[in-house]
N, C-alpha and C. Protein backbone atom coordinates (compact mmCIF):
# COMPACT_ATOMS: atom_id res chain seq x y z
N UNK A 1 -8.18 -15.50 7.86
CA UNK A 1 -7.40 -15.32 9.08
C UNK A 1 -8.36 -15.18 10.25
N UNK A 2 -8.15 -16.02 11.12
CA UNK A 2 -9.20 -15.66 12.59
C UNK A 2 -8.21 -14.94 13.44
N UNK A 3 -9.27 -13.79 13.92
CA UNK A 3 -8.36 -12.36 14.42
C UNK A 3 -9.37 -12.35 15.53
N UNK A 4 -8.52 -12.25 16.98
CA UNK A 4 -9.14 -12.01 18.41
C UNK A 4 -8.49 -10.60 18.86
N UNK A 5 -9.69 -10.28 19.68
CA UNK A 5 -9.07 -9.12 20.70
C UNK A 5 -8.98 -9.89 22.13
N UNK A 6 -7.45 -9.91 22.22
CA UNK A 6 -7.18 -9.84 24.08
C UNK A 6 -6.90 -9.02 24.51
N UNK A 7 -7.65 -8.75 26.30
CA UNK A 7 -7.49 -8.01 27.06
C UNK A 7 -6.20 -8.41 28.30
N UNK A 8 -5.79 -7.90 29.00
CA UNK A 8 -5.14 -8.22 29.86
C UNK A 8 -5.40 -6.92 30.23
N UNK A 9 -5.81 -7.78 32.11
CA UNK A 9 -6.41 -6.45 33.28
C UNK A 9 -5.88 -6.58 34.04
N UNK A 10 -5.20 -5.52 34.97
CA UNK A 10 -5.23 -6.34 36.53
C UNK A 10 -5.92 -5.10 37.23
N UNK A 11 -6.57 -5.84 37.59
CA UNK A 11 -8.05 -4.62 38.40
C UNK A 11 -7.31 -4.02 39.72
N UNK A 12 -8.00 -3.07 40.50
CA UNK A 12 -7.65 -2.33 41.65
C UNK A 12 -8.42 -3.23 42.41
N UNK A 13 -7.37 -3.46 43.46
CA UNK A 13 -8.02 -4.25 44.52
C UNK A 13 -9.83 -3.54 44.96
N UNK A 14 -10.34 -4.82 45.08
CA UNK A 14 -11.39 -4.20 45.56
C UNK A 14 -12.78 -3.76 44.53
N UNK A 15 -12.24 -3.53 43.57
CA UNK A 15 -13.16 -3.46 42.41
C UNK A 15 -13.50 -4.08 41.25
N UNK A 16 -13.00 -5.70 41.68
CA UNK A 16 -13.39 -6.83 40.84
C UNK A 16 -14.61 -6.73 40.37
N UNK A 17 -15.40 -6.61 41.05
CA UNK A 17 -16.93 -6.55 40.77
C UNK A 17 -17.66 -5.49 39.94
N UNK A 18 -17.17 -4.22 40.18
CA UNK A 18 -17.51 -3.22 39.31
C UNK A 18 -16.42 -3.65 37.99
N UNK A 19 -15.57 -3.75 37.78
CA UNK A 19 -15.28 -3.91 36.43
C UNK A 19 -15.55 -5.21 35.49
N UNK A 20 -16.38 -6.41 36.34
CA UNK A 20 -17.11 -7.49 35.61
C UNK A 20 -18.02 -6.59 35.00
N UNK A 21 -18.93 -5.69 35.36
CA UNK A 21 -20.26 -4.53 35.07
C UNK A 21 -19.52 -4.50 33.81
N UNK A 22 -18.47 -3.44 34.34
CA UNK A 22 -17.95 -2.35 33.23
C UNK A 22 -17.67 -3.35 31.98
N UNK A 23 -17.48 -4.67 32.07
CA UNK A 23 -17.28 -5.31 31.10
C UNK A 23 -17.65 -5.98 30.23
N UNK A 24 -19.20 -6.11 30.99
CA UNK A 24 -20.70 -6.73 30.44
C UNK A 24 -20.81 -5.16 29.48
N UNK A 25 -21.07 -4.16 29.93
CA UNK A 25 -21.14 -2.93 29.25
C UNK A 25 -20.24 -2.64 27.90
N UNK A 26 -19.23 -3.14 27.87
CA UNK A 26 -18.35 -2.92 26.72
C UNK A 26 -18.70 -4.42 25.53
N UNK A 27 -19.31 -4.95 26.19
CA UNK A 27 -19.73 -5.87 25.19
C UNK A 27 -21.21 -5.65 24.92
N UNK A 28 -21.95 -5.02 25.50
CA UNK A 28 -23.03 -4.46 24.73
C UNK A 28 -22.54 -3.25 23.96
N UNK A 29 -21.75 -2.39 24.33
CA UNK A 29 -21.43 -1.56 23.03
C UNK A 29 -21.19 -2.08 21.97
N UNK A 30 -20.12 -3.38 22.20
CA UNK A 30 -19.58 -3.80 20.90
C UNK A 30 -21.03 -4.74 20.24
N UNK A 31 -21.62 -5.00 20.26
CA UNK A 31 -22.90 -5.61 20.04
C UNK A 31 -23.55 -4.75 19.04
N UNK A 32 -23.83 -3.47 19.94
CA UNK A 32 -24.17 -2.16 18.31
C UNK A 32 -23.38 -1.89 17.36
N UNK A 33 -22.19 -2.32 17.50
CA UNK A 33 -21.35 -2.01 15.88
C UNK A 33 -21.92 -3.01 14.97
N UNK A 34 -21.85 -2.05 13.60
CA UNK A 34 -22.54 -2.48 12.55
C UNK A 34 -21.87 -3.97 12.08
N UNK A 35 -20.25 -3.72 12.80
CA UNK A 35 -19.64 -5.47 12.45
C UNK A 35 -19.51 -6.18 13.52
N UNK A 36 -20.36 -6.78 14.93
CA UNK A 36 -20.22 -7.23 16.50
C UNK A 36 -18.88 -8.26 16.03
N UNK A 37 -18.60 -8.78 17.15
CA UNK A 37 -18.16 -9.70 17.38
C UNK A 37 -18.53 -11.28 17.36
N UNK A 38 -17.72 -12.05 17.65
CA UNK A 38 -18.49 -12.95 18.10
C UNK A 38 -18.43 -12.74 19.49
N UNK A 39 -18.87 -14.07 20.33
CA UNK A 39 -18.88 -14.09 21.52
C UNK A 39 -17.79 -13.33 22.83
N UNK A 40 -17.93 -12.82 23.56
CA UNK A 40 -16.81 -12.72 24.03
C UNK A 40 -16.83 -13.11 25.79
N UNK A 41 -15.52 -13.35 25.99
CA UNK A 41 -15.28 -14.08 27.19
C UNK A 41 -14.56 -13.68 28.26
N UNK A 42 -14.40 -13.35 29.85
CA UNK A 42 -13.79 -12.70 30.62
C UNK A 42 -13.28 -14.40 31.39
N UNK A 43 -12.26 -14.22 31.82
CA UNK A 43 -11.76 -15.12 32.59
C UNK A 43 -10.95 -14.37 33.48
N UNK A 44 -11.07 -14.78 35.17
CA UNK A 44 -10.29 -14.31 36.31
C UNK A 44 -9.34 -15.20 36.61
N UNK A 45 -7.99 -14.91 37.13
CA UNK A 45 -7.63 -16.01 37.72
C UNK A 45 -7.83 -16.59 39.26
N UNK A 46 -7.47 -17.61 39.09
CA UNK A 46 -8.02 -18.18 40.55
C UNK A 46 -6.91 -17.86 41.79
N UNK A 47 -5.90 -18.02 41.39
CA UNK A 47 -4.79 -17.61 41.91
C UNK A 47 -4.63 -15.88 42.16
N UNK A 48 -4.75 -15.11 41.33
CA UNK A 48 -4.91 -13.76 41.90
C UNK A 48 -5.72 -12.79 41.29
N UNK A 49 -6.86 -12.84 41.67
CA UNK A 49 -8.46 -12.62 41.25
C UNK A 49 -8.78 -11.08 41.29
N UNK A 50 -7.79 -10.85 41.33
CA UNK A 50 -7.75 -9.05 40.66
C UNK A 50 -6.54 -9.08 39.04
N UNK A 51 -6.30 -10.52 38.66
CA UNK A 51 -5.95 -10.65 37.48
C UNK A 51 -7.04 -11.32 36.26
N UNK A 52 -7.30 -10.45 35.10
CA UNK A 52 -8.67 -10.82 34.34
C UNK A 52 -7.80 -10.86 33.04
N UNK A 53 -8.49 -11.69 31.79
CA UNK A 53 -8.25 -11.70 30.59
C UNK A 53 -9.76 -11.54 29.76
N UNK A 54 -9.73 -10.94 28.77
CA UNK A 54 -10.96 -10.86 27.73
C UNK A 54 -10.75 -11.17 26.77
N UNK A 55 -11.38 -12.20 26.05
CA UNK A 55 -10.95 -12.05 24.41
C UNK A 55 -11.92 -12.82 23.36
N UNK A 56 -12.11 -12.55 22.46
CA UNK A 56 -13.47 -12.82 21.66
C UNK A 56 -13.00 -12.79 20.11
N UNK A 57 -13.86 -13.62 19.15
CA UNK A 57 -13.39 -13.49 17.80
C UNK A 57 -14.05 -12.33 17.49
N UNK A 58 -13.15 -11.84 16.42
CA UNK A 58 -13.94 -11.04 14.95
C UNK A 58 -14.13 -11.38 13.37
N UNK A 59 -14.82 -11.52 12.73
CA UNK A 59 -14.94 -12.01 11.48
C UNK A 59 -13.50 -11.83 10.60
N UNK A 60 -13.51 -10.03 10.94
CA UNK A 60 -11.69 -9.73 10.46
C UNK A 60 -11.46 -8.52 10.46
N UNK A 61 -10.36 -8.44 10.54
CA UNK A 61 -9.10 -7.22 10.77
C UNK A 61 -10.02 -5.83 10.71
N UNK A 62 -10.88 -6.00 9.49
CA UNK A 62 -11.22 -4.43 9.19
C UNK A 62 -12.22 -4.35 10.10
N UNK A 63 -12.77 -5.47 10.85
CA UNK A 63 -13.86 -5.05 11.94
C UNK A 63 -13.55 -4.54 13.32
N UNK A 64 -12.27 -5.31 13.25
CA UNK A 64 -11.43 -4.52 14.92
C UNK A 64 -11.11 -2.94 14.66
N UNK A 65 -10.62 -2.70 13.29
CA UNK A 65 -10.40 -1.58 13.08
C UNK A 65 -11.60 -0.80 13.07
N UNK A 66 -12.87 -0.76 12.62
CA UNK A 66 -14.42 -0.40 12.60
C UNK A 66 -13.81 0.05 14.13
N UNK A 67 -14.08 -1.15 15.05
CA UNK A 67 -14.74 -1.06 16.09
C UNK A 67 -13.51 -0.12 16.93
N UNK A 68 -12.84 0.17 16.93
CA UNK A 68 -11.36 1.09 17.15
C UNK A 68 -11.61 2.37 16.68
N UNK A 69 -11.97 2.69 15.80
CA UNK A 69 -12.64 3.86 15.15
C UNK A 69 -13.89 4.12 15.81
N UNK A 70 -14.53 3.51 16.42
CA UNK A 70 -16.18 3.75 16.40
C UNK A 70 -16.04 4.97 17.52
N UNK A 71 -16.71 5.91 18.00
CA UNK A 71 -16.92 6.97 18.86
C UNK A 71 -17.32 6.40 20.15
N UNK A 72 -18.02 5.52 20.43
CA UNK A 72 -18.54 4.94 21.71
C UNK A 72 -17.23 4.01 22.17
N UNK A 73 -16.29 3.04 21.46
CA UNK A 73 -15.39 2.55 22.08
C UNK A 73 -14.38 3.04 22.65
N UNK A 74 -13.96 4.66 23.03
CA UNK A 74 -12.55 5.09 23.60
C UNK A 74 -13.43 5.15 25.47
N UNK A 75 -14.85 5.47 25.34
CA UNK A 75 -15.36 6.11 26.54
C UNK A 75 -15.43 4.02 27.51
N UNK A 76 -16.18 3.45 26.88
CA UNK A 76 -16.12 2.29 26.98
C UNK A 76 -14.84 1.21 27.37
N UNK A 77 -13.75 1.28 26.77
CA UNK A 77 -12.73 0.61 27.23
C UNK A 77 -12.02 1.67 28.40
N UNK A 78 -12.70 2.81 28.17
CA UNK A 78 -11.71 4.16 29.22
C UNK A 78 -12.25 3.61 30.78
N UNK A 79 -13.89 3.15 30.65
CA UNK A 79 -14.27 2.83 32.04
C UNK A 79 -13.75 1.66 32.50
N UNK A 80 -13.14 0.61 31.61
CA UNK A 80 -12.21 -0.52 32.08
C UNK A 80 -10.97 -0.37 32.74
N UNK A 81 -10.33 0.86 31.87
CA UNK A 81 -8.97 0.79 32.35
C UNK A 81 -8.93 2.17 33.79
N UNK A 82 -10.17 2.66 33.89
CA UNK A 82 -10.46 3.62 35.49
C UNK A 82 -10.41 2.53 36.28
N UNK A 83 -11.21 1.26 36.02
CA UNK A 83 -10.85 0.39 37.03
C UNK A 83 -9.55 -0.77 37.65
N UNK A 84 -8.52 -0.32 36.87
CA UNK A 84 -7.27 -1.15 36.50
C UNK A 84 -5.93 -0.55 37.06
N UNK A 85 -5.08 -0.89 37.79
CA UNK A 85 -3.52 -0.43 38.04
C UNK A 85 -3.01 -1.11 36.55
N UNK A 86 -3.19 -1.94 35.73
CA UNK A 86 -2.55 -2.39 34.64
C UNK A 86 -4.01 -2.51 33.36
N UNK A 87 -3.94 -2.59 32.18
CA UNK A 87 -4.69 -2.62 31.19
C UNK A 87 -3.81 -2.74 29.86
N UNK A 88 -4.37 -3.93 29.31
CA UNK A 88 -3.07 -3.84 28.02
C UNK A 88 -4.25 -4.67 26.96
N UNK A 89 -4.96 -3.72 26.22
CA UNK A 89 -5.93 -4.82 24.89
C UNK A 89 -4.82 -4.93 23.62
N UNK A 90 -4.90 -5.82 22.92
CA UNK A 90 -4.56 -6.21 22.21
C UNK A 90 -5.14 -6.67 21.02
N UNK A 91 -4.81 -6.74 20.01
CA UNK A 91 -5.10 -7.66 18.67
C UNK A 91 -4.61 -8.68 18.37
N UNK A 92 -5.09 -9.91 17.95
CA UNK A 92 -3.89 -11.18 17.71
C UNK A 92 -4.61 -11.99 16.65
N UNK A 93 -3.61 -13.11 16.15
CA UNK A 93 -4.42 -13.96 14.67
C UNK A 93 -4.03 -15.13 15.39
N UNK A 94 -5.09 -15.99 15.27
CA UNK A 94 -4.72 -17.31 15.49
C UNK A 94 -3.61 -18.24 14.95
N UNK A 95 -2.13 -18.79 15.44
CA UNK A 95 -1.43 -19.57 14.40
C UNK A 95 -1.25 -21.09 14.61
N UNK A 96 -2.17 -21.33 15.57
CA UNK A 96 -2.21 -22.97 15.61
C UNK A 96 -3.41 -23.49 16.55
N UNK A 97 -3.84 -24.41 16.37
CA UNK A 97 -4.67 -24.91 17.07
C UNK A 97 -4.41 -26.39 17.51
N UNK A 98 -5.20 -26.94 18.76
CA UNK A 98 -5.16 -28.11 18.70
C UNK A 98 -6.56 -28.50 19.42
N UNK A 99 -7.26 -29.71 19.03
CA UNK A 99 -8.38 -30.05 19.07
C UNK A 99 -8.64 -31.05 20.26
N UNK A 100 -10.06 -30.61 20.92
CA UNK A 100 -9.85 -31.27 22.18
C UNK A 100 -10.25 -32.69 22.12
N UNK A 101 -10.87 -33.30 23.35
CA UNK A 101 -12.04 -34.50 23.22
C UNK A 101 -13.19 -34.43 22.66
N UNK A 102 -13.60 -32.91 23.15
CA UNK A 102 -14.91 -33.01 23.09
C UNK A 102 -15.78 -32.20 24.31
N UNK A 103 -16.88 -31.69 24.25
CA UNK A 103 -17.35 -30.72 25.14
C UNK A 103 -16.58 -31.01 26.27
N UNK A 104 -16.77 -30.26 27.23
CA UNK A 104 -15.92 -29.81 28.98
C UNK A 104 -17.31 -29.94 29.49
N UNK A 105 -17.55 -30.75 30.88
CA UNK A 105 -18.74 -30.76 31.67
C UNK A 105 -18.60 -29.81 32.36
């Protein structure tokens, strides 16, 4: 099963920038868990740029749970959602895909 964590943010006006930080920071925490992630990815929208999404694979289930458990992740996602009027992370499994051309320039 391929299992992602999404974020859904909507930042406080004005502090777009500090919570890109705060978000580079929560992915170096997650980096020291003994199970990381894979990559993970922030996207803003263009349309209203105090709206952000995060979301990244995990190998599986019991590693989101690790990393949910871990002591450093409540202080870490806590400095995300200080910067947020909305904050909603999530867990999800992939149930379909579809395949592109080929790299994006």
């Amino acid at each position: 099963m391929d299992v992602f964590t999404l974020g859904v943010w909507r930042v406080r006006e004005g502090r777009e920038s500090e919570f890109v930080e705060a978000w580079k920071l929560l992915g170096e925490t997650f980096r020291r868990l003994p199970h990381p992630p894979g990559p993970g990815t922030l996207v803003q929208s263009l349309d209203d740029p105090r709206l952000f999404y995060s979301f990244g694979p995990w190998r599986k289930l019991e590693d989101v749970t690790e990393m949910r458990a871990h002591p450093d992740t409540p202080a870490a996602l806590g400095r995300l959602a200080a910067l947020c009027d909305e904050s909603k992370p999530g867990t999800f499994r992939v149930v379909a895909r579809v395949e592109g051309r080929g790299a994006m320039d």
